[in-house]
PDB file of N, CA and C in Angstrom:
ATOM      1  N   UNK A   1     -19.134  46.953  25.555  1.00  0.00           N
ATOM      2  CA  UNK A   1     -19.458  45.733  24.891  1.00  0.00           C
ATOM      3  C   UNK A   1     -19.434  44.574  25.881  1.00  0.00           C
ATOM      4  N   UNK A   2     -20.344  43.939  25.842  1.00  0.00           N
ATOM      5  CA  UNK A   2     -20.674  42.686  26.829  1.00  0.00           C
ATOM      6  C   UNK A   2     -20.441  41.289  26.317  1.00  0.00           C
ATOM      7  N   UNK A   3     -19.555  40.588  26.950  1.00  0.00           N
ATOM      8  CA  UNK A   3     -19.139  39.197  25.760  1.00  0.00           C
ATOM      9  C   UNK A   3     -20.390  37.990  26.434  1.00  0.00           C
ATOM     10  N   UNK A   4     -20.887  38.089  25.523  1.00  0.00           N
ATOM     11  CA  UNK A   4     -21.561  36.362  25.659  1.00  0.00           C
ATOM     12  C   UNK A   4     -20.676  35.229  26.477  1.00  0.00           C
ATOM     13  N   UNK A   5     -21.779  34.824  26.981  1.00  0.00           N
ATOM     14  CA  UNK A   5     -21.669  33.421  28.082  1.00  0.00           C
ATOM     15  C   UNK A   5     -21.214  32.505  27.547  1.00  0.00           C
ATOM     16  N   UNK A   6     -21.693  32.444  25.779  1.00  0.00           N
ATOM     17  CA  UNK A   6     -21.629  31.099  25.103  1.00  0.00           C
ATOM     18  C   UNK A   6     -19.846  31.407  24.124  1.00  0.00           C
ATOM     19  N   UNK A   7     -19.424  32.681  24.144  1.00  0.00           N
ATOM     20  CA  UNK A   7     -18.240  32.340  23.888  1.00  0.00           C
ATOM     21  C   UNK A   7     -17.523  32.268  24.754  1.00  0.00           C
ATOM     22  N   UNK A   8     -17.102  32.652  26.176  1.00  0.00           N
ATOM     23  CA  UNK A   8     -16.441  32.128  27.128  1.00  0.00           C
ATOM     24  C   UNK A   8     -16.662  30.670  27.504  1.00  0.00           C
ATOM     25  N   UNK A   9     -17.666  30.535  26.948  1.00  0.00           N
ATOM     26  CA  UNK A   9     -18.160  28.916  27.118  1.00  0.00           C
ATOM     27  C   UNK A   9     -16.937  27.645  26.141  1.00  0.00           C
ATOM     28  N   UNK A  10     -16.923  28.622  24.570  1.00  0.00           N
ATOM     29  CA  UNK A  10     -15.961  28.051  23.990  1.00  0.00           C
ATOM     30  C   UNK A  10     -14.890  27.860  24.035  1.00  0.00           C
ATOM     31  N   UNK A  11     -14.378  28.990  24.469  1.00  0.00           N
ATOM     32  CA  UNK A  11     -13.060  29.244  25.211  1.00  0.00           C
ATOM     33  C   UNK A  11     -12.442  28.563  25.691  1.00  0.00           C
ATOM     34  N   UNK A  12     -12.889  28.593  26.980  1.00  0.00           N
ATOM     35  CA  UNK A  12     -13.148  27.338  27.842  1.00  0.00           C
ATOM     36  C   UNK A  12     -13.032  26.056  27.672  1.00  0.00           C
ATOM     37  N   UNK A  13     -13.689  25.555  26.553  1.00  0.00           N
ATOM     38  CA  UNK A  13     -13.676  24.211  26.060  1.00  0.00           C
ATOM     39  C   UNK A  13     -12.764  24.033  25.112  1.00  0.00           C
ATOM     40  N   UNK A  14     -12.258  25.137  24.508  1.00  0.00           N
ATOM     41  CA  UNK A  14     -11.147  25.061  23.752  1.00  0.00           C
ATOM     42  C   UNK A  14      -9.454  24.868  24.403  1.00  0.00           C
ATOM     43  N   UNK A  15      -9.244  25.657  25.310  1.00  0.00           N
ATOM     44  CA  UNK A  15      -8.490  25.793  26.450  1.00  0.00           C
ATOM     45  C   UNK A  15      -8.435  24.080  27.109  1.00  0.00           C
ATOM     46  N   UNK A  16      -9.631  23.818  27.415  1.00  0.00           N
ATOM     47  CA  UNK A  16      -9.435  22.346  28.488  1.00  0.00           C
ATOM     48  C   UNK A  16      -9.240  21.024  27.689  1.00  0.00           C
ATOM     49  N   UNK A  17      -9.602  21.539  25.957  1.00  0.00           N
ATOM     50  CA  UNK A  17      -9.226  20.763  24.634  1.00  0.00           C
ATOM     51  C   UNK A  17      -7.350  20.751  24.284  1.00  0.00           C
ATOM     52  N   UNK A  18      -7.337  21.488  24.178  1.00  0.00           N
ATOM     53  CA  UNK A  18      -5.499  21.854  23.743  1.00  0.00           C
ATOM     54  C   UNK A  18      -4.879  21.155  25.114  1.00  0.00           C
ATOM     55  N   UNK A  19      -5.270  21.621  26.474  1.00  0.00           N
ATOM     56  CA  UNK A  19      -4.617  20.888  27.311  1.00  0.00           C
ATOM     57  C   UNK A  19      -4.691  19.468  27.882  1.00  0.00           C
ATOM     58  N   UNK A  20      -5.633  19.027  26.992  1.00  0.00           N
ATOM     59  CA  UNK A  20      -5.625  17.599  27.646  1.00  0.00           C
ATOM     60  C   UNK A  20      -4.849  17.184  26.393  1.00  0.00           C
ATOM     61  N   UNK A  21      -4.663  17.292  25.267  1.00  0.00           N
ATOM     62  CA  UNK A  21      -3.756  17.131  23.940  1.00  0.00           C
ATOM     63  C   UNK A  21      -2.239  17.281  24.369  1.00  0.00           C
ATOM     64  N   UNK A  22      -2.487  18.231  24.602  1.00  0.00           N
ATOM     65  CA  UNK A  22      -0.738  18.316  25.267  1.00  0.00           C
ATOM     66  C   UNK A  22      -0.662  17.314  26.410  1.00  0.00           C
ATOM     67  N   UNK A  23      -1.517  17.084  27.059  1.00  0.00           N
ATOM     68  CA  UNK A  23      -0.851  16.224  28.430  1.00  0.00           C
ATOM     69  C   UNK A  23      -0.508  14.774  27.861  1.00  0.00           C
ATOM     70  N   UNK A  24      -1.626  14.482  26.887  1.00  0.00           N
ATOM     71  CA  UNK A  24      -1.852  13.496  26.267  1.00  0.00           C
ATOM     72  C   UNK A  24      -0.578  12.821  25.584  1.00  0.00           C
ATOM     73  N   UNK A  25      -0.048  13.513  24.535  1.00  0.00           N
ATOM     74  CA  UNK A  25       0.857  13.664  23.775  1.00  0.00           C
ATOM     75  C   UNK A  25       2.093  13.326  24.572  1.00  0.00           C
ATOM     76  N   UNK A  26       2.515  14.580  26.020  1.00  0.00           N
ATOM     77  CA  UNK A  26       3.567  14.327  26.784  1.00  0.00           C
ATOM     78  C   UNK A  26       3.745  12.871  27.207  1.00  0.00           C
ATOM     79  N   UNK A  27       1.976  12.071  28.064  1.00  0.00           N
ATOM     80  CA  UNK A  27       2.832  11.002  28.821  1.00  0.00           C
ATOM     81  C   UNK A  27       2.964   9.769  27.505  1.00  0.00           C
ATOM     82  N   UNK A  28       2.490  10.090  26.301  1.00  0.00           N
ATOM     83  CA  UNK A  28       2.786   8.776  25.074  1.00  0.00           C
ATOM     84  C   UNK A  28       4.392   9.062  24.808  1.00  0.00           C
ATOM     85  N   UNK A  29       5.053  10.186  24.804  1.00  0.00           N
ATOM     86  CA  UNK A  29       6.463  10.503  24.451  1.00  0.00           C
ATOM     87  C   UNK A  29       7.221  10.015  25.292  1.00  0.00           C
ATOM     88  N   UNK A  30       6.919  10.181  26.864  1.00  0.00           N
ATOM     89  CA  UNK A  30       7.210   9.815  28.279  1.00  0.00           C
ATOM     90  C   UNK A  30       7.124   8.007  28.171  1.00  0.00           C
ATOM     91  N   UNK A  31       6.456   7.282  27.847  1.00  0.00           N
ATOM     92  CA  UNK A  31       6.310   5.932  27.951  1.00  0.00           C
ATOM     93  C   UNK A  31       7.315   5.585  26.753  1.00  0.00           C
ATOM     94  N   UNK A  32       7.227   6.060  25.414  1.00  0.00           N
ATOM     95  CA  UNK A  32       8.143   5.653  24.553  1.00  0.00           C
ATOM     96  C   UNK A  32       9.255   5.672  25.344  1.00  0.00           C
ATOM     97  N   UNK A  33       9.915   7.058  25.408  1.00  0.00           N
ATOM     98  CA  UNK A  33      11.388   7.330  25.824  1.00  0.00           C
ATOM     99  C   UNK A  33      11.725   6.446  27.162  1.00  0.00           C
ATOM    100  N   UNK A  34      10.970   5.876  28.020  1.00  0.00           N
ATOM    101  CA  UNK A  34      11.236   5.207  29.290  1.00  0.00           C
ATOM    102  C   UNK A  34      11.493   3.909  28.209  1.00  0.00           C
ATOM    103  N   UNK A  35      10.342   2.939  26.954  1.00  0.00           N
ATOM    104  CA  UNK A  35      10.640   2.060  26.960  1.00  0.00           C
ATOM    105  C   UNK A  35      11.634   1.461  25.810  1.00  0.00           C
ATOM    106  N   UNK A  36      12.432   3.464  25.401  1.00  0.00           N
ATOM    107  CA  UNK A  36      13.656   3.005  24.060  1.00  0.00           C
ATOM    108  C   UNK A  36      14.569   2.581  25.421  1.00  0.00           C
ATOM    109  N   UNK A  37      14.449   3.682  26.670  1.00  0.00           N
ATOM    110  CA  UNK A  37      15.613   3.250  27.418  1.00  0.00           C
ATOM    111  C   UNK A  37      15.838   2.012  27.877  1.00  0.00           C
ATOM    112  N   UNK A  38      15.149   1.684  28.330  1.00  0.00           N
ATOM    113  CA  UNK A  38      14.666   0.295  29.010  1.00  0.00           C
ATOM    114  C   UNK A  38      15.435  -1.241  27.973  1.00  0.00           C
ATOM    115  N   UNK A  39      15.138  -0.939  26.715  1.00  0.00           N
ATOM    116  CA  UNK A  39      15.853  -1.862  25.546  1.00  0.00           C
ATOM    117  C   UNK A  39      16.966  -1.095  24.845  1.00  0.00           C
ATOM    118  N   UNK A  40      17.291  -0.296  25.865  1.00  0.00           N
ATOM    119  CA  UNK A  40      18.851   0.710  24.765  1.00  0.00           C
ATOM    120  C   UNK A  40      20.150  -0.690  25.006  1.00  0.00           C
ATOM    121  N   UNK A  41      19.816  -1.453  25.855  1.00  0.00           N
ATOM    122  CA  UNK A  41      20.984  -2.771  26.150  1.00  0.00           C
ATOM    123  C   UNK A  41      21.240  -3.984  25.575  1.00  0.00           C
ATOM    124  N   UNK A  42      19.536  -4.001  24.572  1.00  0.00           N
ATOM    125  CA  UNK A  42      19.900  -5.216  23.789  1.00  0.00           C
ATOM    126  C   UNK A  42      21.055  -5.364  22.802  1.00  0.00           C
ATOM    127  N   UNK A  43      21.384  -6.559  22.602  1.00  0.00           N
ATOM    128  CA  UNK A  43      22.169  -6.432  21.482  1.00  0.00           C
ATOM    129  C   UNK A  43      21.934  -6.984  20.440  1.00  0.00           C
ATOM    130  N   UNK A  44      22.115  -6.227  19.170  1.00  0.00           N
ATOM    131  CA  UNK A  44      21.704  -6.068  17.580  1.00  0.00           C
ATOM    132  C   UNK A  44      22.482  -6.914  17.022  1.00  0.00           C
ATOM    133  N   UNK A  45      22.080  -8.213  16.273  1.00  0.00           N
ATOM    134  CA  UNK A  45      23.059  -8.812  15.576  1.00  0.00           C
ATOM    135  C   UNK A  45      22.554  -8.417  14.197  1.00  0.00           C
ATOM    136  N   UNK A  46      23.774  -7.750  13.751  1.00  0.00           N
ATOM    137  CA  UNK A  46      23.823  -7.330  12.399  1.00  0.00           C
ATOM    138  C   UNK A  46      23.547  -8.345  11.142  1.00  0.00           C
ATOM    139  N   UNK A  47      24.036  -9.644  11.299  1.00  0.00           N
ATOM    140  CA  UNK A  47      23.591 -10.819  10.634  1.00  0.00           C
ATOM    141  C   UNK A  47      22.370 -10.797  10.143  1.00  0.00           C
ATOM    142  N   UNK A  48      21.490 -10.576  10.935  1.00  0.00           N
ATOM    143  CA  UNK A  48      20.294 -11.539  11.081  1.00  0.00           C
ATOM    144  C   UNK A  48      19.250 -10.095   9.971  1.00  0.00           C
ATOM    145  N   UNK A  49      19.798  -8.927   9.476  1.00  0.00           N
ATOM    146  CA  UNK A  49      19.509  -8.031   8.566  1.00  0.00           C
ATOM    147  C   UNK A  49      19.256  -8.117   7.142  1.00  0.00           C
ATOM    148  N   UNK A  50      20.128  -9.576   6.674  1.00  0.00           N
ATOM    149  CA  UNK A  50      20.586  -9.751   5.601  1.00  0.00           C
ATOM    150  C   UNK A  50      19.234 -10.444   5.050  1.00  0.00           C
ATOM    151  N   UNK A  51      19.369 -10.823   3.848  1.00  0.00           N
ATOM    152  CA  UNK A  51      18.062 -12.042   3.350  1.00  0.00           C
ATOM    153  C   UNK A  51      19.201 -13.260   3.615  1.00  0.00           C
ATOM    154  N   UNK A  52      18.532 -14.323   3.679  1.00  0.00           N
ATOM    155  CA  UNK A  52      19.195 -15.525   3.609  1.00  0.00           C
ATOM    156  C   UNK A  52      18.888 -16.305   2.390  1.00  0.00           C
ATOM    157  N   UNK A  53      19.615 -16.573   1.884  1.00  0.00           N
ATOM    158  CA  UNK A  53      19.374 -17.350   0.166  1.00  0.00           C
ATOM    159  C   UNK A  53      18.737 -18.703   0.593  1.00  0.00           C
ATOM    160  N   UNK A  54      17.980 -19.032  -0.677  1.00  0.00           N
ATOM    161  CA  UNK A  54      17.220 -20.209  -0.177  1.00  0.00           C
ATOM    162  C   UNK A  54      18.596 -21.657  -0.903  1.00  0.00           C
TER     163      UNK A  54
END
């Protein structure tokens, strides 16, 4: 049995599809996690959570 050109073709494009998704995915997780760290020092005033009555 002889496989067609045009499904290794898909393959192919399926393969270079999933991996640019994954790379994709990694450096958006990679920029978050650099920029929770980056503000892990602020400080939270719990106050300012509340409603303030008019």
């Amino acid at each position: 049995m002889e496989s067609s050109k045009l499904d290794e073709t898909k393959l192919l494009l399926l393969i270079g599809l999933l991996i640019s998704i994954l790379i994709a995915v990694t450096v958006l997780s990679c920029i978050a996690w650099f920029n929770d760290i980056r503000h892990s020092t602020d400080s939270i005033d719990a106050q300012s959570c509340y409603k303030k009555m008019p």
